[in-house]
C-alpha atoms as a PDB file:
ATOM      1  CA  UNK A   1    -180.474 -10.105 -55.290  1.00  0.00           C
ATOM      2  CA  UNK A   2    -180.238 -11.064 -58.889  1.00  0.00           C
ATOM      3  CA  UNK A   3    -181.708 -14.145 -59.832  1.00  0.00           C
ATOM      4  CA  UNK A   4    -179.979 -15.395 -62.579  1.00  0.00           C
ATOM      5  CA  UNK A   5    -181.900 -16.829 -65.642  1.00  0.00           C
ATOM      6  CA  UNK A   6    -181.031 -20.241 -68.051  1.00  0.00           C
ATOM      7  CA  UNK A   7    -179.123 -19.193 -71.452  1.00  0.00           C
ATOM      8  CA  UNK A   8    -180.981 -19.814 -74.248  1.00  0.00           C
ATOM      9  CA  UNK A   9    -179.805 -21.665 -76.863  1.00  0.00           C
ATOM     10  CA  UNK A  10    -181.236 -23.227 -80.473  1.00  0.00           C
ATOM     11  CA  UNK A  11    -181.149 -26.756 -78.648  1.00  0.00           C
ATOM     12  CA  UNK A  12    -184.148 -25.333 -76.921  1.00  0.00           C
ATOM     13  CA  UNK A  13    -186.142 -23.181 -79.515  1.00  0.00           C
ATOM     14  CA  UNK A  14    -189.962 -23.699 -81.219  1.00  0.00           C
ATOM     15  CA  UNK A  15    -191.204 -22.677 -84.235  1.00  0.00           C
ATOM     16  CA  UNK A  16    -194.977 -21.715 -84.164  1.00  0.00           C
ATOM     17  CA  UNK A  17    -197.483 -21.324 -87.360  1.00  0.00           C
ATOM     18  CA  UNK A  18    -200.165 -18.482 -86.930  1.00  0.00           C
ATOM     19  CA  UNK A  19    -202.812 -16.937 -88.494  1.00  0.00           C
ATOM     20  CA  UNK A  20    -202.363 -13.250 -87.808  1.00  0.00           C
ATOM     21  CA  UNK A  21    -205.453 -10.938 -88.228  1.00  0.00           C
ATOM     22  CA  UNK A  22    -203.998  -8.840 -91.265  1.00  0.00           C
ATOM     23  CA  UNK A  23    -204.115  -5.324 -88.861  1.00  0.00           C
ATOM     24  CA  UNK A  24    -201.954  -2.431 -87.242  1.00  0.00           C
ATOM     25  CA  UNK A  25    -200.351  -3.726 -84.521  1.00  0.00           C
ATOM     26  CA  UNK A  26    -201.283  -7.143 -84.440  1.00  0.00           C
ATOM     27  CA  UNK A  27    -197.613  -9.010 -85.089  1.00  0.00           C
ATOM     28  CA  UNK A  28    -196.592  -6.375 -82.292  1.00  0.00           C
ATOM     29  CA  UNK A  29    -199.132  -7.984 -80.383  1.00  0.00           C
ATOM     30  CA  UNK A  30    -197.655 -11.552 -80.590  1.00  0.00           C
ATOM     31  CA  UNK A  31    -194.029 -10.339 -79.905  1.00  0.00           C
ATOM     32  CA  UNK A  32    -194.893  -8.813 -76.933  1.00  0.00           C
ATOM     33  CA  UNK A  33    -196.740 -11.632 -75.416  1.00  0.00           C
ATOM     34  CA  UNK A  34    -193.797 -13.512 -76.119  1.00  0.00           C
ATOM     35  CA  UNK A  35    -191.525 -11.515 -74.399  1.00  0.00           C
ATOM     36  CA  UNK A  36    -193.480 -10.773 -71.615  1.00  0.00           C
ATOM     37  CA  UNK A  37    -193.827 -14.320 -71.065  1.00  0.00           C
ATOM     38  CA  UNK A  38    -189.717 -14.676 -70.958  1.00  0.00           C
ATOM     39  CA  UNK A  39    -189.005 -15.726 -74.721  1.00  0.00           C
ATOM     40  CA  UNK A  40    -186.850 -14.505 -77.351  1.00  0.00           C
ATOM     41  CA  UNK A  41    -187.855 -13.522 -80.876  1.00  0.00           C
ATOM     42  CA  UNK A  42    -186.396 -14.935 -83.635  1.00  0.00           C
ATOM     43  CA  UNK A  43    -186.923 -15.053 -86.948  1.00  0.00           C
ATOM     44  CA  UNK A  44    -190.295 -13.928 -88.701  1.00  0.00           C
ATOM     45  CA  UNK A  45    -191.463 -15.520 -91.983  1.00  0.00           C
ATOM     46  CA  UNK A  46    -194.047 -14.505 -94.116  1.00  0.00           C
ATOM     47  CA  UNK A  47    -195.748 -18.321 -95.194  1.00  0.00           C
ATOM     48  CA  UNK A  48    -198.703 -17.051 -97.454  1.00  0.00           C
ATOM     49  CA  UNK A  49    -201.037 -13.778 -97.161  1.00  0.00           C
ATOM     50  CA  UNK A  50    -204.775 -15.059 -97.087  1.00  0.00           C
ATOM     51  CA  UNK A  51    -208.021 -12.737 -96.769  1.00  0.00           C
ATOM     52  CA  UNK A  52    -207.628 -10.637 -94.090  1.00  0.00           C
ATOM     53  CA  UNK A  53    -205.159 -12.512 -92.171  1.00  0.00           C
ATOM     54  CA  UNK A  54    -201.359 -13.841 -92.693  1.00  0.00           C
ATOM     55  CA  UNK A  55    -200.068 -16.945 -92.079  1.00  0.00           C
ATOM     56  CA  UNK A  56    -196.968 -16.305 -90.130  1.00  0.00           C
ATOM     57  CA  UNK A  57    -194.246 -18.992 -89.091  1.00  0.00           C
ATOM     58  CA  UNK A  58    -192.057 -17.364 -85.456  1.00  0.00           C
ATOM     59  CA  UNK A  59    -188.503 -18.506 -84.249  1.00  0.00           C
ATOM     60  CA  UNK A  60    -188.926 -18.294 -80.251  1.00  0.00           C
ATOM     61  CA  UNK A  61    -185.976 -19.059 -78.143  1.00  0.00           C
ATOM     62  CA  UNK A  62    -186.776 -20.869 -75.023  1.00  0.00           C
ATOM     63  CA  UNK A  63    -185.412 -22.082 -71.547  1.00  0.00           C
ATOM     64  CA  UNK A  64    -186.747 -25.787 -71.941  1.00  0.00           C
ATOM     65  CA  UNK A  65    -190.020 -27.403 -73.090  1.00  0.00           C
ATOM     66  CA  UNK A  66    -191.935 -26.406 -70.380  1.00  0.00           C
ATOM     67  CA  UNK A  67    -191.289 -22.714 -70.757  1.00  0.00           C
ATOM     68  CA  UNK A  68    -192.219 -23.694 -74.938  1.00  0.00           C
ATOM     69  CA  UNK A  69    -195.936 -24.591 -73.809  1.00  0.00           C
ATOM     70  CA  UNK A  70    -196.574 -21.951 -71.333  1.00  0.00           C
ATOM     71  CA  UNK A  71    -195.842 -19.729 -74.196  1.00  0.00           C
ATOM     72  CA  UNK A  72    -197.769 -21.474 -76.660  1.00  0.00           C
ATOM     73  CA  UNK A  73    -200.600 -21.370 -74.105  1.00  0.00           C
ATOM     74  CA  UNK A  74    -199.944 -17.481 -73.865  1.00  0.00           C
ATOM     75  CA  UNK A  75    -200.215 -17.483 -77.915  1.00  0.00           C
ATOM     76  CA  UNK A  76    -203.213 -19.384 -77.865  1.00  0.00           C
ATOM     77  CA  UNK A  77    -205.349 -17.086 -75.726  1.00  0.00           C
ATOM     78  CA  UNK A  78    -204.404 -13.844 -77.792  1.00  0.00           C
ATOM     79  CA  UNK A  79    -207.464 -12.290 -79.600  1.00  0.00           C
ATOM     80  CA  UNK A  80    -206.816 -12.317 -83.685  1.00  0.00           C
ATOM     81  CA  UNK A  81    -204.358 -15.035 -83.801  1.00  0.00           C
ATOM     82  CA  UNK A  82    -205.294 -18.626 -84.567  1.00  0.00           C
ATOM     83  CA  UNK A  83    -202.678 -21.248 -83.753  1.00  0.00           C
ATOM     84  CA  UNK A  84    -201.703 -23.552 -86.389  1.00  0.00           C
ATOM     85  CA  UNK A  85    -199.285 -25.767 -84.545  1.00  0.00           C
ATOM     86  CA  UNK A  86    -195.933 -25.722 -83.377  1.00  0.00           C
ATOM     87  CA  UNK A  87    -192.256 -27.519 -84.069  1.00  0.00           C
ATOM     88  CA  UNK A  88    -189.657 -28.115 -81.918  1.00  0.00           C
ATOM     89  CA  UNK A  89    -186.289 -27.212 -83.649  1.00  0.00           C
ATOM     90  CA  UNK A  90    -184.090 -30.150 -82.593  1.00  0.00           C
ATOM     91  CA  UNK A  91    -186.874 -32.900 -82.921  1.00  0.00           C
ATOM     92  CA  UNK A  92    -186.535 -31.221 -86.517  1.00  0.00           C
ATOM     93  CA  UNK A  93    -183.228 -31.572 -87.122  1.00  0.00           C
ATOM     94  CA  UNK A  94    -183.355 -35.584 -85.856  1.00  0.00           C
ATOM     95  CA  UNK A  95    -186.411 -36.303 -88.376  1.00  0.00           C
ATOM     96  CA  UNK A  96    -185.033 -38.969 -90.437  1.00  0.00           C
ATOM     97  CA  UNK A  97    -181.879 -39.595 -88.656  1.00  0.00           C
ATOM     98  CA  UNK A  98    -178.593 -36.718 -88.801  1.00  0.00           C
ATOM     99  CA  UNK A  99    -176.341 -38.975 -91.534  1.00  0.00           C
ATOM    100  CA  UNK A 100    -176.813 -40.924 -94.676  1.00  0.00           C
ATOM    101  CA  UNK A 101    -174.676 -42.900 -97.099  1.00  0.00           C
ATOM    102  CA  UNK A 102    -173.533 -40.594-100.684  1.00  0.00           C
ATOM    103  CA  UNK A 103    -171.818 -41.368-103.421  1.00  0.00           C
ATOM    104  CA  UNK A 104    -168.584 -40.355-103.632  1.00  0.00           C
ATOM    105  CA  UNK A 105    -168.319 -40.830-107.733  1.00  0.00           C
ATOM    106  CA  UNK A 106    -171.719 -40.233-110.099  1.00  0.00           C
ATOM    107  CA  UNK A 107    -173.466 -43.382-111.593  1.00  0.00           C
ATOM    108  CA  UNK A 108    -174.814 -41.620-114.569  1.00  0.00           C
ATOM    109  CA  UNK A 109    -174.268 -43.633-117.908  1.00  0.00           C
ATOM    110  CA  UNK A 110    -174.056 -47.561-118.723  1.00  0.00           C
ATOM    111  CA  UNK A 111    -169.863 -46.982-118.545  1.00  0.00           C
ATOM    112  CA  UNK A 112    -170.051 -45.568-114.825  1.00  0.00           C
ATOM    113  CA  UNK A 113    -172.519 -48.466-113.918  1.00  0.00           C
ATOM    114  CA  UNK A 114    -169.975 -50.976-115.103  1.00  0.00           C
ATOM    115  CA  UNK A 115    -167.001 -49.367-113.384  1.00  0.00           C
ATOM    116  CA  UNK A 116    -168.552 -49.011-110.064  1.00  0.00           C
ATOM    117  CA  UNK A 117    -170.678 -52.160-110.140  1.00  0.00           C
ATOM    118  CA  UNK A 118    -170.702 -55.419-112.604  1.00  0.00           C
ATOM    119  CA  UNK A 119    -168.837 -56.538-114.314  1.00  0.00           C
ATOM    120  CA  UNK A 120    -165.622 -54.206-113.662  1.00  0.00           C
ATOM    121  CA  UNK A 121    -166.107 -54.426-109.368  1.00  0.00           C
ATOM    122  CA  UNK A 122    -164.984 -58.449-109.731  1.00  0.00           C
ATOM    123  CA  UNK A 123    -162.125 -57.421-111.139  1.00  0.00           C
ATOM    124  CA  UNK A 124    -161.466 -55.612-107.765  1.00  0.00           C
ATOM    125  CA  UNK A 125    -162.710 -58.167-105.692  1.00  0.00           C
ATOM    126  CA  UNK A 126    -160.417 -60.274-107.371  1.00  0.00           C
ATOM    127  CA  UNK A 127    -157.657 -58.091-106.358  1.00  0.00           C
ATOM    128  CA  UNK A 128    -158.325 -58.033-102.472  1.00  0.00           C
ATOM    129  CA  UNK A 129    -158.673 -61.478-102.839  1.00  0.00           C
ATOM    130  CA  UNK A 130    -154.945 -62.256-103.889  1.00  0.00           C
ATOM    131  CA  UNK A 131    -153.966 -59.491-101.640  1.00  0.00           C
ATOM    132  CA  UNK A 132    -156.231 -58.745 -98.475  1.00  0.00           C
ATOM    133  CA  UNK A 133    -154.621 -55.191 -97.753  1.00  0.00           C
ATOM    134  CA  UNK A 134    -155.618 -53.735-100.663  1.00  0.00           C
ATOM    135  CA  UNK A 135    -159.058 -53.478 -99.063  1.00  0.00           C
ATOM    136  CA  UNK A 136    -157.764 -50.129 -97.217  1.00  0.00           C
ATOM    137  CA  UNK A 137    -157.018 -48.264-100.286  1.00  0.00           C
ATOM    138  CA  UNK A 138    -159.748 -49.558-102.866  1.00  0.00           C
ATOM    139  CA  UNK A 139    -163.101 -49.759-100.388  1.00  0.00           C
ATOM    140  CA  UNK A 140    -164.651 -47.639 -97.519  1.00  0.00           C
ATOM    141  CA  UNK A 141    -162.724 -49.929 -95.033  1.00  0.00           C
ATOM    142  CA  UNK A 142    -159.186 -47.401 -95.300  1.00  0.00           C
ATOM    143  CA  UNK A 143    -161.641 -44.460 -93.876  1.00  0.00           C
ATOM    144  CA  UNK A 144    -163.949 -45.894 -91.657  1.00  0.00           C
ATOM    145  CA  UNK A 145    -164.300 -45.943 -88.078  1.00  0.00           C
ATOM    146  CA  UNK A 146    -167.437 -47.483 -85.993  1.00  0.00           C
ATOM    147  CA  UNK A 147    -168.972 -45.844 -83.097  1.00  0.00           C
ATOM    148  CA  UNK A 148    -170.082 -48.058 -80.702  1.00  0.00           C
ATOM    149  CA  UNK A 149    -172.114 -48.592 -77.946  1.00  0.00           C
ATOM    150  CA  UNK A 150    -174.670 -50.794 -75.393  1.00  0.00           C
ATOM    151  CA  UNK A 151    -176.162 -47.388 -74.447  1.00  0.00           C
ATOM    152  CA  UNK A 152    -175.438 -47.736 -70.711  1.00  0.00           C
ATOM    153  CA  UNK A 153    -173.393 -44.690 -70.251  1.00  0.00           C
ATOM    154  CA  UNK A 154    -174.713 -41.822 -72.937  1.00  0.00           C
ATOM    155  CA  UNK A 155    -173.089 -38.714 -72.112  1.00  0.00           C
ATOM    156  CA  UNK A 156    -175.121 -37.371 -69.130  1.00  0.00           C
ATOM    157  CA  UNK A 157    -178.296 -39.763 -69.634  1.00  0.00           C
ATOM    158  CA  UNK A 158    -176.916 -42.850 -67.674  1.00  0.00           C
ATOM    159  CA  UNK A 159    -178.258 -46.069 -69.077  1.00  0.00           C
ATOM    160  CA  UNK A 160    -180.895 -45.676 -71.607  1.00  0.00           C
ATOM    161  CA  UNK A 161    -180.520 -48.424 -73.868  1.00  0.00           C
ATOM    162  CA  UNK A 162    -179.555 -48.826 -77.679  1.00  0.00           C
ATOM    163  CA  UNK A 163    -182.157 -47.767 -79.168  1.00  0.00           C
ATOM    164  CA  UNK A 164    -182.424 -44.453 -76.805  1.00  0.00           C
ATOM    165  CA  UNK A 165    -178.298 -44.099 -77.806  1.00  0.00           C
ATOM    166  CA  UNK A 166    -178.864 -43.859 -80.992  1.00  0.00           C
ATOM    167  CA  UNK A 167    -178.956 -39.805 -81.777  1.00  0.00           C
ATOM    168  CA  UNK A 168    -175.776 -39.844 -79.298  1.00  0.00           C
ATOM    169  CA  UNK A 169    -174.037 -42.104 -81.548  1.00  0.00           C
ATOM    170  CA  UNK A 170    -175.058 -40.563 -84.364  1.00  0.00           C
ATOM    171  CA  UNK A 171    -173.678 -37.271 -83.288  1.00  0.00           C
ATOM    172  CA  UNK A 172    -170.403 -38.820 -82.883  1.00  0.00           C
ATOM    173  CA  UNK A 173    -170.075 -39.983 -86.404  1.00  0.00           C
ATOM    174  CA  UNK A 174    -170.964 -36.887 -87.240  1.00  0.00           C
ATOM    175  CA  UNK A 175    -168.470 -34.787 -85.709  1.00  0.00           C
ATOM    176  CA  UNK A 176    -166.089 -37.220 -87.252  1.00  0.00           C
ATOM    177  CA  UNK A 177    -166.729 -36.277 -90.795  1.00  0.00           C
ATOM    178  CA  UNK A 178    -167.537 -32.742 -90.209  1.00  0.00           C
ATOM    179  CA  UNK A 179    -163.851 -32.286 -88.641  1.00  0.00           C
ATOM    180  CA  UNK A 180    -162.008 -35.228 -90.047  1.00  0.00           C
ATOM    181  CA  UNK A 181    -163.670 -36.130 -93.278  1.00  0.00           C
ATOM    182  CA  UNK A 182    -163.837 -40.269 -91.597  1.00  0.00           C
ATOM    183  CA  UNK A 183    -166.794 -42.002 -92.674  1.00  0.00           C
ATOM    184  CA  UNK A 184    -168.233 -43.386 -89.207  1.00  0.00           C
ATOM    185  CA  UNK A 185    -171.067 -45.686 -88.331  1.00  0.00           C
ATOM    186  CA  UNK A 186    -172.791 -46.171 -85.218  1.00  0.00           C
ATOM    187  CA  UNK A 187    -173.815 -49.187 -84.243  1.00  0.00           C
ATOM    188  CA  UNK A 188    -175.639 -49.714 -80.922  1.00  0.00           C
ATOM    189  CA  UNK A 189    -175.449 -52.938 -79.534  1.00  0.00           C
ATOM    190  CA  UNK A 190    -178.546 -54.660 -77.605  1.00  0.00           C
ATOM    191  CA  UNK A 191    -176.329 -56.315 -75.218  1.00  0.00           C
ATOM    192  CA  UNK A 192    -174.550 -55.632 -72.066  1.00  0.00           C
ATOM    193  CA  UNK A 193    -172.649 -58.909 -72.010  1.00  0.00           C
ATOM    194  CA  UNK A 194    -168.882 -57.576 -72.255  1.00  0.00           C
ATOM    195  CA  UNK A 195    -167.561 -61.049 -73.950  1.00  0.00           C
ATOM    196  CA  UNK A 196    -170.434 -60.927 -76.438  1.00  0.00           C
ATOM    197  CA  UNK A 197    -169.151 -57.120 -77.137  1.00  0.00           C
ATOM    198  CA  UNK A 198    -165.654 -58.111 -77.658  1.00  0.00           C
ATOM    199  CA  UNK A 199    -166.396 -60.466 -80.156  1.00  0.00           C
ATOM    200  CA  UNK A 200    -168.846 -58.664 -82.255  1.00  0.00           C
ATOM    201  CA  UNK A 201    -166.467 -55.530 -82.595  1.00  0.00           C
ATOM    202  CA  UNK A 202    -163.821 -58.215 -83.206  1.00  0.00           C
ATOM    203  CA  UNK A 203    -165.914 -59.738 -85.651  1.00  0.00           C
END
């Protein structure tokens, strides 16, 4: 009987930083442990050459994070090879948060500084003022959707709270301006109160 085995997929991938003794067959050596031990070899990079050894950063495809340290743990035990350290890919690609606010026009000079901020942006207060729905076509607000949630229900996690929602939510916004171009915010409430949800969205 065939025992089928997980897919791998970049959601669960490492990258690990050697030092490589510089010598025949030594990389070889490293590749082969990591298949052996069920991985898959990625991509290679060559960080630096140093006396006699190289300093070597490997892409290794994994099953989940426990499969990532027994193969570290393989790595460390090989003769020739110092380990550096090791990154997971996705706790990479969350460093920082996944979206930020850009500029959609340059501030360079005195005249774009004026335009976009004071004086000239009372003028276009001004206007929203005497007429509210111009807000849609002169600000953000004509683009923007929020993307909310009390984190009790985040995808297949369950209830893990706002804070623990937040990559979720940020996922969602961006999906929304990858493949709508809509700026979207996520905002993660610290309530479960339903009323008190209501009226802050309402608000």
């Amino acid at each position: 009987m065939t025992v089928s085995q997980p897919a791998f997929n970049a959601s669960n991938s490492i990258i690990v930083r050697l030092n490589i003794d510089n010598k025949i067959g030594m990389l070889a050596s490293v590749t082969k442990t990591i298949s052996e031990m069920g991985g898959v070899v990625g991509a290679i990079d060559l960080v630096q050459p140093e006396a006699g050894v190289l300093v070597r950063d490997i892409s290794i495809f994994t099953h989940d994070p426990d499969h990532s340290d027994q193969i570290v743990t393989a790595i460390k035990n090989l003769p020739g090879v110092e380990f550096i350290n090791f990154s997971d890919r996705t706790f990479l690609v969350h460093l920082g948060g996944k979206i930020s606010i850009r500029n959609r026009i340059p501030v360079k000079t005195r005249d774009d500084l004026s335009m976009a901020y004071t004086p000239g942006v009372a003028r276009i207060c001004m206007d929203i003022y005497e007429d509210p729905e111009d807000a849609y076509k002169l600000t953000i607000k004509g683009n923007t959707v929020a993307v909310i949630s009390d984190g009790t229900a985040v995808l297949g996690l369950g209830d893990i709270g706002p804070k623990a929602a937040m990559p979720v939510m940020e996922g969602k916004a961006m999906l929304f301006k990858e493949f709508a171009n809509i700026d979207a915010w996520p905002i993660c409430l610290d309530t479960t109160d339903t009323e008190e949800i209501i009226r802050t969205v309402k608000a």
